[in-house]
Protein backbone atom coordinates (compact mmCIF):
# COMPACT_ATOMS: atom_id res chain seq x y z
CA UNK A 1 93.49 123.39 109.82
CA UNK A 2 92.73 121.24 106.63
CA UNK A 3 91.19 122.25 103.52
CA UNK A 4 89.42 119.26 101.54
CA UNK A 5 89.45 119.72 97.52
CA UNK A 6 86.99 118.06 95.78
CA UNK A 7 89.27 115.50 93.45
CA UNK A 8 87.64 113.04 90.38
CA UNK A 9 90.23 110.59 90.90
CA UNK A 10 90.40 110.49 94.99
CA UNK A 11 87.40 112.18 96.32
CA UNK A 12 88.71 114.77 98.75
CA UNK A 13 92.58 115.71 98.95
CA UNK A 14 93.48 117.40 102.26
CA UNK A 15 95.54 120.17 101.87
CA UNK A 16 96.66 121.77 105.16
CA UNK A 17 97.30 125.30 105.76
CA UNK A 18 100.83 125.65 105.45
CA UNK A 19 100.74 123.72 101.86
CA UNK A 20 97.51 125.78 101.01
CA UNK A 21 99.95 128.57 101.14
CA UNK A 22 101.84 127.22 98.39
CA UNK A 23 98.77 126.26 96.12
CA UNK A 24 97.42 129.80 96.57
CA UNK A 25 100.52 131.19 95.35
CA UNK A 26 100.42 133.19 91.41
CA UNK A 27 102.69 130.60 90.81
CA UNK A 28 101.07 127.17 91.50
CA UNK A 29 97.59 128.84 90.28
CA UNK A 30 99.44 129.25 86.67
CA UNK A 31 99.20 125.23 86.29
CA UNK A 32 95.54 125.74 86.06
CA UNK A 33 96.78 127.29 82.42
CA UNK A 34 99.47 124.46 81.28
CA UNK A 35 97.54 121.44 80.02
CA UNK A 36 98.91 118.02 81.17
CA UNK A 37 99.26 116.32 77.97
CA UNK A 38 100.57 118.96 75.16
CA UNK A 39 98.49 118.56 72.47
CA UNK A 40 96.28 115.63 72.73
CA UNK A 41 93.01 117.03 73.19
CA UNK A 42 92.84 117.70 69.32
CA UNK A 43 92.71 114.28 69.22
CA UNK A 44 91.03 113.55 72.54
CA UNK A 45 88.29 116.21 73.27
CA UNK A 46 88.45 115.79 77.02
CA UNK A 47 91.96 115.52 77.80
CA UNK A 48 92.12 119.41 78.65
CA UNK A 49 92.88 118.84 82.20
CA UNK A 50 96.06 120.56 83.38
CA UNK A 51 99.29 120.27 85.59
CA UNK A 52 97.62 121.94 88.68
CA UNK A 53 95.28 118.92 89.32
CA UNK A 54 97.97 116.58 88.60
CA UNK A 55 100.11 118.02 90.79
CA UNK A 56 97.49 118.20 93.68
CA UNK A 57 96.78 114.50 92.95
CA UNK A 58 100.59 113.70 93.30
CA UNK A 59 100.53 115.28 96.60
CA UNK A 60 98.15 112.99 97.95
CA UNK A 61 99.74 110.02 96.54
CA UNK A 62 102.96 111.02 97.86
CA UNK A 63 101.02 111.23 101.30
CA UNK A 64 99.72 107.52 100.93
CA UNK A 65 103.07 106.02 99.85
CA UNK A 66 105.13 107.72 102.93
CA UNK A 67 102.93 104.95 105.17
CA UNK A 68 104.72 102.47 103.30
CA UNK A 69 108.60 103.36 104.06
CA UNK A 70 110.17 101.05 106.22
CA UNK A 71 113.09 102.13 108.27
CA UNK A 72 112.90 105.74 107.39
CA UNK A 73 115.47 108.11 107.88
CA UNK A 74 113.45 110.66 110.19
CA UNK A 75 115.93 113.45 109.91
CA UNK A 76 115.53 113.80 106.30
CA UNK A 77 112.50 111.77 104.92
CA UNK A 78 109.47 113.61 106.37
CA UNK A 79 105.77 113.24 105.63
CA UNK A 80 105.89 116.92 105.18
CA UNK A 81 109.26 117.23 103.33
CA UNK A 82 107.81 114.50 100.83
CA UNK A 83 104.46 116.10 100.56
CA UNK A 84 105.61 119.56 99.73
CA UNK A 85 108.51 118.67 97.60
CA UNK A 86 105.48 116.45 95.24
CA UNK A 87 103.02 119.75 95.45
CA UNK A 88 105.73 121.92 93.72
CA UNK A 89 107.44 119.11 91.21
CA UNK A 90 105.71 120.31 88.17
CA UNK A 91 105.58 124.13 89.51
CA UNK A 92 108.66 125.13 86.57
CA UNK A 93 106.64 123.16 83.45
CA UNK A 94 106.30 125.62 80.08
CA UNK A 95 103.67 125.76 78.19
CA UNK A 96 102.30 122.73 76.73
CA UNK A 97 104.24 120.44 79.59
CA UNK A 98 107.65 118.33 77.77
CA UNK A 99 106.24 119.40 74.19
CA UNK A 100 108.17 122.74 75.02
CA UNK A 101 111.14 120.62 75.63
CA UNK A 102 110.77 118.85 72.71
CA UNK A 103 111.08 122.13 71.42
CA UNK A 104 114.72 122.43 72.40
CA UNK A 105 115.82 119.76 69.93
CA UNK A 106 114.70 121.45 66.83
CA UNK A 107 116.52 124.98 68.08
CA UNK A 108 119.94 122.81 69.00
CA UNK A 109 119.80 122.42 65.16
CA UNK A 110 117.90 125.92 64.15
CA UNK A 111 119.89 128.17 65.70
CA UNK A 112 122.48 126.92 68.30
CA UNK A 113 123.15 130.40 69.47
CA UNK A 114 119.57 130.43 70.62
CA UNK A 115 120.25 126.78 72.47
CA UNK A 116 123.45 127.89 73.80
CA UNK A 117 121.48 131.03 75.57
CA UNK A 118 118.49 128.34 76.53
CA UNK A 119 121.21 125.85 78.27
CA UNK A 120 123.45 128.42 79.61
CA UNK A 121 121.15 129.55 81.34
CA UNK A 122 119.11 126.75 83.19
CA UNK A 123 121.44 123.69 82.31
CA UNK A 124 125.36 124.70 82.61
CA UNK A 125 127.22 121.78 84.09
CA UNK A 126 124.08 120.11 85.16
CA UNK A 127 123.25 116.81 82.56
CA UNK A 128 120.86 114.50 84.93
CA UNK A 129 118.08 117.11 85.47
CA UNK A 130 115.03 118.14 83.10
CA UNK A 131 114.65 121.57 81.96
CA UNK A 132 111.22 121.78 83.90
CA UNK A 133 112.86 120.69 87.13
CA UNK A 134 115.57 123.08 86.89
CA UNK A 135 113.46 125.95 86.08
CA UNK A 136 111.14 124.40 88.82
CA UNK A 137 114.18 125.04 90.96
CA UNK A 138 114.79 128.46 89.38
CA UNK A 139 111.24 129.86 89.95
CA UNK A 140 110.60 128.21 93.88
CA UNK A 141 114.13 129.90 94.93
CA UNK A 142 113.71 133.40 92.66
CA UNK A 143 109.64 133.80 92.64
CA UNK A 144 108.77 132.12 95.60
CA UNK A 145 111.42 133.61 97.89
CA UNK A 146 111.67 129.80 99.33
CA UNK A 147 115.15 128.74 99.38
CA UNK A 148 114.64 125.55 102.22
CA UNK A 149 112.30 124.29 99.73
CA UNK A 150 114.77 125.24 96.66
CA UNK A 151 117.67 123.80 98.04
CA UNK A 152 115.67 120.23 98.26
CA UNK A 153 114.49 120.03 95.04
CA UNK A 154 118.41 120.84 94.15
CA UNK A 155 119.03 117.92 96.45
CA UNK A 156 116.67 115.49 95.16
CA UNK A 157 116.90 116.32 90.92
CA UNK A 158 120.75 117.84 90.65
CA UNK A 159 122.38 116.56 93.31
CA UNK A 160 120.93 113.22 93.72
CA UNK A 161 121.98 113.11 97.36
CA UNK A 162 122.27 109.93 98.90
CA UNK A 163 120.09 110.56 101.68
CA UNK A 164 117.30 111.82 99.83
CA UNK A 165 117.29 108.10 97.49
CA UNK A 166 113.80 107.91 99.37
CA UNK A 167 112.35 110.82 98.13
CA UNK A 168 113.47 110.25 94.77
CA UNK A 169 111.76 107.18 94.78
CA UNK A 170 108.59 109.01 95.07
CA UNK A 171 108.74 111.60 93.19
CA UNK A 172 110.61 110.21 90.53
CA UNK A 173 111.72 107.12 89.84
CA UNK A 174 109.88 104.06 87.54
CA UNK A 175 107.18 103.59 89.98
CA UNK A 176 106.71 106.89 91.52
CA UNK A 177 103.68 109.55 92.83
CA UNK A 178 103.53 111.03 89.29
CA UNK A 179 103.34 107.92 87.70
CA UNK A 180 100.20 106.87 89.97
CA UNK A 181 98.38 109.76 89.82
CA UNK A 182 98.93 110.38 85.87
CA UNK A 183 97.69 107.47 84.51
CA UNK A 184 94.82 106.80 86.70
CA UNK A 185 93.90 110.65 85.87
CA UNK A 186 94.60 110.48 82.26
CA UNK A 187 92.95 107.45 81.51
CA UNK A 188 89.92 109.20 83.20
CA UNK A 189 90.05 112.72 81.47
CA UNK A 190 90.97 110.40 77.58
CA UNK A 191 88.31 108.13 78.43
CA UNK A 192 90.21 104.87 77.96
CA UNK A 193 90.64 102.08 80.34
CA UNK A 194 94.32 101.83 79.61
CA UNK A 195 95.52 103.10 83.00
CA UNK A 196 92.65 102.24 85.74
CA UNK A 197 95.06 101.00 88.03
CA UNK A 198 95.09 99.02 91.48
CA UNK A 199 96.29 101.68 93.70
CA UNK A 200 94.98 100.36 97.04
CA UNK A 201 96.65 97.15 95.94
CA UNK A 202 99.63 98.53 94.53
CA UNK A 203 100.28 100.25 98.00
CA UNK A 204 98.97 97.16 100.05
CA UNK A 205 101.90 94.75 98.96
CA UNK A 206 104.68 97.28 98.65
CA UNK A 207 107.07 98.57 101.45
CA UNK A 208 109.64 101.74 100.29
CA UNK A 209 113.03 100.60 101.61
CA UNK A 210 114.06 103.71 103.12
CA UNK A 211 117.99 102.49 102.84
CA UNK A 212 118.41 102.39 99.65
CA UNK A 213 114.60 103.48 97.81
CA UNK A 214 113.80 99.93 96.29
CA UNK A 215 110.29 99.45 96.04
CA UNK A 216 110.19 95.69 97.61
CA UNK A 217 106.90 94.09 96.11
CA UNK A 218 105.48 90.55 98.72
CA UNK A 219 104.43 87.49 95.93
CA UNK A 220 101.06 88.25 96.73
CA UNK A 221 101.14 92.21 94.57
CA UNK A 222 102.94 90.22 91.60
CA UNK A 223 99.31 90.72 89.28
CA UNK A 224 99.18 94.38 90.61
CA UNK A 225 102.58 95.13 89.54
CA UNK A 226 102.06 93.55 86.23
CA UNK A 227 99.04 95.36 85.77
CA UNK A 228 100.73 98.60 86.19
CA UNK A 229 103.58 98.06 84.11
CA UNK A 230 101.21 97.05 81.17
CA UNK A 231 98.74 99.77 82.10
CA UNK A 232 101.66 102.34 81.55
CA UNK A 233 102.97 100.33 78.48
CA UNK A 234 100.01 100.39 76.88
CA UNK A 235 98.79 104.80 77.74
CA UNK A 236 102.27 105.43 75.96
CA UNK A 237 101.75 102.61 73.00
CA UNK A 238 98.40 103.73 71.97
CA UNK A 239 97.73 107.17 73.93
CA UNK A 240 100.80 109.01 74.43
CA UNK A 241 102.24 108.23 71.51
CA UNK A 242 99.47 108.10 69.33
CA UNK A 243 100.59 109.04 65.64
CA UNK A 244 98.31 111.70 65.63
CA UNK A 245 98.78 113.34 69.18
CA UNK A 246 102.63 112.65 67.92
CA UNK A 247 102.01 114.80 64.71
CA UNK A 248 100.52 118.01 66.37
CA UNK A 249 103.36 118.31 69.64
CA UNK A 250 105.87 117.86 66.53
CA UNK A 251 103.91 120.86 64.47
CA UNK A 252 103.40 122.66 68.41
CA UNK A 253 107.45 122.19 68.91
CA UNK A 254 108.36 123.25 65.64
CA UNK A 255 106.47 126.67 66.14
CA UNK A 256 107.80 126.87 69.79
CA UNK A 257 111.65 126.89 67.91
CA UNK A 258 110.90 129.13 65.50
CA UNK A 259 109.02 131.85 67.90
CA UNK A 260 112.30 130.86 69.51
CA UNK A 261 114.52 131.75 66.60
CA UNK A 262 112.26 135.15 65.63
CA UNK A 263 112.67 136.24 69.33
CA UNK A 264 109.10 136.06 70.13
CA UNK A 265 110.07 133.50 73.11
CA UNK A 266 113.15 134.47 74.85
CA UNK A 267 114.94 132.92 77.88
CA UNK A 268 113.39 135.81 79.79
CA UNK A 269 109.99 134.53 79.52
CA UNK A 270 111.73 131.66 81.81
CA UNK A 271 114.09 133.89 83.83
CA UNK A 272 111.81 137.13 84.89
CA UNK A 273 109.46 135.94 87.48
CA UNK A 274 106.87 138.86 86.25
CA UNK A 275 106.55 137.25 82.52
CA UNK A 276 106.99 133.71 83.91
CA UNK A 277 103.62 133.95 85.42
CA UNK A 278 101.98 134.66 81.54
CA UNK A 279 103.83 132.32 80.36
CA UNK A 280 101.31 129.53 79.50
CA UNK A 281 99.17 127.92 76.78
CA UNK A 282 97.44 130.56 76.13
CA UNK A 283 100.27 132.68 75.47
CA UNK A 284 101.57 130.53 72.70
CA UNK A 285 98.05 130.33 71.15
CA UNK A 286 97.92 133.82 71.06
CA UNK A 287 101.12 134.47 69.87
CA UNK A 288 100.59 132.40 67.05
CA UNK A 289 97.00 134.28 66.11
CA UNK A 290 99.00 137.82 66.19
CA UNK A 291 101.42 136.62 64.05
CA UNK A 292 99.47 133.90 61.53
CA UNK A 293 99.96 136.92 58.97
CA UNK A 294 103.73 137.22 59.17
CA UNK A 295 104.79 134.37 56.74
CA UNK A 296 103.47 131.31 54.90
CA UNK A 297 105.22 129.04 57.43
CA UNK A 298 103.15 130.58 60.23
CA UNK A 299 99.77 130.85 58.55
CA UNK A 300 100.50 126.83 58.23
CA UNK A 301 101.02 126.35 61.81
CA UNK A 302 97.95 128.58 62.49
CA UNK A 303 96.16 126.72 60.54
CA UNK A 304 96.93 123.07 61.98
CA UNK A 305 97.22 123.87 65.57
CA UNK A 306 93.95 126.27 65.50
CA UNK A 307 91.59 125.28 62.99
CA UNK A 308 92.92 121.45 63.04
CA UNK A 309 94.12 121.65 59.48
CA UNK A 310 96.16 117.76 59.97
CA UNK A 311 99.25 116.85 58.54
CA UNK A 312 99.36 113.84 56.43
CA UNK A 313 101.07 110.65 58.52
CA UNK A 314 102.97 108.02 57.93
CA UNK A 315 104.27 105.51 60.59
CA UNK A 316 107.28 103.17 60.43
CA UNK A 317 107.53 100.09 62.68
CA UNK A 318 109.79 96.74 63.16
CA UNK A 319 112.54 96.71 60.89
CA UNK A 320 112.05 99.84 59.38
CA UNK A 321 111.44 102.01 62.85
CA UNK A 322 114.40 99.82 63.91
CA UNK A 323 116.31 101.14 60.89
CA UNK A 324 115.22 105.01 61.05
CA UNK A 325 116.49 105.19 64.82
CA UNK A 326 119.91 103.47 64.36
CA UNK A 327 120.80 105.74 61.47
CA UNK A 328 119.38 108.63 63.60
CA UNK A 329 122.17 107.46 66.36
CA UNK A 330 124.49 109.11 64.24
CA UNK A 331 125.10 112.79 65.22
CA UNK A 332 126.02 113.50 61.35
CA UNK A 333 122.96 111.70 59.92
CA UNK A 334 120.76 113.73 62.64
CA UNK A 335 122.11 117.19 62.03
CA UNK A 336 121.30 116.33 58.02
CA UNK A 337 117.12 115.33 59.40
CA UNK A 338 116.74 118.21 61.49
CA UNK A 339 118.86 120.91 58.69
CA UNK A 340 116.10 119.35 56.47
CA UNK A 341 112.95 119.69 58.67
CA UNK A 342 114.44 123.99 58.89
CA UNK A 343 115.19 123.63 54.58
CA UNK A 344 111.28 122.78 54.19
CA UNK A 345 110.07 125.04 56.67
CA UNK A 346 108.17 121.93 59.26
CA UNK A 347 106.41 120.78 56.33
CA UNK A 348 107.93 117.29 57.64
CA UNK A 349 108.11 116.40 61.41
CA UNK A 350 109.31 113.44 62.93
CA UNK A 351 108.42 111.84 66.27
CA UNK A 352 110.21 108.35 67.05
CA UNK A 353 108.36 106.52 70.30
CA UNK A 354 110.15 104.20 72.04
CA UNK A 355 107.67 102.26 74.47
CA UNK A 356 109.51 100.16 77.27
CA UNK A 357 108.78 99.84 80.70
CA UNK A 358 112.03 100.52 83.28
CA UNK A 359 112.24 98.71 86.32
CA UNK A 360 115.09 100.11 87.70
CA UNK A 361 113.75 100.78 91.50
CA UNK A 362 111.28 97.72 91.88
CA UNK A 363 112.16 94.27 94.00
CA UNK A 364 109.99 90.86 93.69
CA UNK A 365 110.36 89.14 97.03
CA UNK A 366 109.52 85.38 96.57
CA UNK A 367 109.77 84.65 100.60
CA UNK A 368 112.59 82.92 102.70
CA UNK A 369 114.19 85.85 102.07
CA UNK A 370 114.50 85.73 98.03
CA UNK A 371 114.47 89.04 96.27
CA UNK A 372 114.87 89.44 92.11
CA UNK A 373 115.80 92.72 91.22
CA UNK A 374 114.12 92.96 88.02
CA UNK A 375 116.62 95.60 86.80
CA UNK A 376 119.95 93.26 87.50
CA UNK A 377 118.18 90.04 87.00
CA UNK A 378 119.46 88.07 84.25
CA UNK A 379 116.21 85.55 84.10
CA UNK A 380 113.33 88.49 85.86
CA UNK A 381 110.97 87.16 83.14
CA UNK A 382 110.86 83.85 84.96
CA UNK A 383 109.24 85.26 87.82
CA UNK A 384 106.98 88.42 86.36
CA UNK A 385 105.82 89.57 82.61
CA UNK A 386 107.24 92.87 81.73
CA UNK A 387 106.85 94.34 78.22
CA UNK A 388 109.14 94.37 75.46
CA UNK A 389 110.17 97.25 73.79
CA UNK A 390 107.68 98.72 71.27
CA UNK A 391 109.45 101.16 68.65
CA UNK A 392 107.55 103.30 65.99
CA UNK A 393 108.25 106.74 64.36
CA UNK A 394 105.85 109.06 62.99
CA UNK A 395 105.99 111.33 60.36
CA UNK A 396 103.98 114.01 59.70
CA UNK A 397 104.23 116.20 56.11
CA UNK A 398 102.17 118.47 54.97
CA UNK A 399 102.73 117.62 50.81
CA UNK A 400 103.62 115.21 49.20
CA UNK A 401 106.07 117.00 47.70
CA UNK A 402 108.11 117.65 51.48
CA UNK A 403 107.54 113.29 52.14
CA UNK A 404 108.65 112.75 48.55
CA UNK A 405 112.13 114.44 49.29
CA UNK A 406 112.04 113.08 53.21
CA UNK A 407 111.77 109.52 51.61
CA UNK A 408 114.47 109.88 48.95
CA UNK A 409 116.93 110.88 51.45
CA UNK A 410 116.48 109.28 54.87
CA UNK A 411 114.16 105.75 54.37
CA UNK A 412 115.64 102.83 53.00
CA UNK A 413 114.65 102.10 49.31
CA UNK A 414 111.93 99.20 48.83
């Protein structure tokens, strides 16, 4: 039995029982509560759409891309397999989706005690995966009493098995289900054109090489797969990484590290499946308007986050974003930015946005058996457009007081 949900972006996704299962689950139903994009709807009104739709739109891409595998593995790449594993790869995101994870950057510098707990508990040895996978992991295993379905997403984001380079290259690799579904859905929920992609196309001139997960593109999808790589250049230049949208997740991941560091969030919030399941959104919001009282530094954050009270912004590009990040490369000169940003209290954030477009997975056949690797090819520009990298960094301040110190001791003098 199938269940059809009605779907902006695709019409009807089909759902069939034994996936319903999952999507009916406490635990897929509290994406409805996570919003896809962090903060950006104070800056775009509509973009309130969250990580449950996403992730049912992901599972229907993943469906449409497993027709295109050629010389699958059958024992281990399965329509199913893929389908599920793309229903569930958001199921471990915190609230307010990688601005939480932002988060953890300010508390490595806060309080590294706090950090230590945080990594020891989800991270340990592991480097390669994100915290929202591993808690993903954490919560399918723990909450969801699945561990077939646990032990693949181990497979696929820790272990990076070499039989499951297939699935990775659908659910996460440069060109990838997420990918497809986000920016078609994004660019529908922001109202920009940005990221109207070709899909059909897209999916028309590409075959999934199930040996080693290259995505092999025929001469004839060259304009499609330049119009995706400069429809996902351009959501992150001027959507994503707006200055503005950058401002409030810096001001939202400030207050997440210092909840952090007054133990209003604790690891457990993570760890106990029971407060897992309130931990969304909403939960931060409310925090934040129990506690707006406490100290000056939260009545702030109150104040920007809910009443919209903005931070002041200034952005650096070319030579001096170029500048800012190489310093920044330093571990020494970054401990003294972020011990600064905890001296004045967030009154200045920084956001740096680097905009580039990896290739790392995608193949350009040119026929007679031909095939650039636009990854290892020295000369790929010859043969398709990709986009440069675009750097800026934002800062946000709240006085000008905070930027005047900020600019004395970490931007070149004019």
């Amino acid at each position: 039995m199938v269940k059809l949900i009605r779907d902006p972006i695709y019409g009807y996704i089909r759902v069939n029982d034994e996936d319903l299962r999952i999507v009916d689950s406490p635990f897929f139903q509290r994406l409805r509560y996570i919003r896809q994009n962090g903060m950006a709807y104070l800056v775009f009104p509509s973009a309130t759409h969250s990580r449950f739709e996403h992730s049912l739109g992901v599972y229907h891409v993943a469906d449409l891309m497993f027709n295109r595998i050629k010389d699958v593995n059958e024992e281990t790449v399965t329509r199913e397999n893929i389908r599920r594993l793309a229903l569930v790869h958001d199921i471990g995101q915190l609230p307010f989706s990688h601005t939480f994870e932002f988060a953890l950057k300010y508390i490595e510098y806060m309080d590294n005690g706090i950090y230590s707990t945080f990594r020891n508990e989800f991270f340990k040895e592991v480097k390669v995966a994100k915290l929202h996978e591993l808690v993903g992991i954490h919560v399918i295993q723990k909450c969801m009493n699945n561990d077939d379905l646990s032990r693949w997403m181990k497979r696929v984001y820790v272990e990076n098995s070499e039989d499951t380079k297939t699935i990775k290259a659908i659910l996460n690799s440069s060109l990838d289900a997420d990918r497809l579904d986000y920016l078609q859905r994004d660019s529908y929920y922001f109202g920009v054109k940005y990221g109207q992609i070709p899909l059909d196309r897209i999916l028309e001139t590409v075959e999934i090489r199930g040996s080693d997960g290259k995505y092999v593109f025929n001469i004839k999808g060259r304009d499609d797969l330049e119009e995706y790589l400069m429809a996902r250049y351009h959501m992150y230049s001027a959507i994503y990484n707006h200055p503005v949208v950058g401002i409030f997740n810096s001001v939202m991941a400030y207050t997440i590290a210092k909840m952090m560091m007054d133990q209003i969030i604790t690891v457990d919030n993570i760890k106990e499946c029971d407060q897992f399941l309130g931990f969304t959104d909403n939960f931060i919001i409310s925090k934040l308007h129990e506690i707006r009282d406490r100290s000056e530094t939260y009545s702030r954050l109150y104040e920007t986050l809910y009443k919209r009270v903005k931070y002041r912004k200034k952005v650096l590009e070319y030579d001096q974003a170029n500048f800012f990040s190489m310093a920044m490369n330093d571990r020494d000169r970054e401990r003294e930015l972020y011990n600064f940003i905890k001296d004045v209290k967030g009154k200045v954030l920084v956001y740096s946005a680097d905009v580039s477009m990896p290739t790392d997975n995608i193949v350009l056949s040119l026929g007679n058996n031909v095939f650039i690797d636009l990854e290892k090819h020295d000369d790929a520009s010859r043969y398709i457009n990709i986009p440069s990298l675009r750097r800026k960094v934002i800062i946000g301040y709240y006085d000008d007081k905070s930027y005047q110190k900020f600019s004395e001791q970490f931007l070149p003098k004019q």
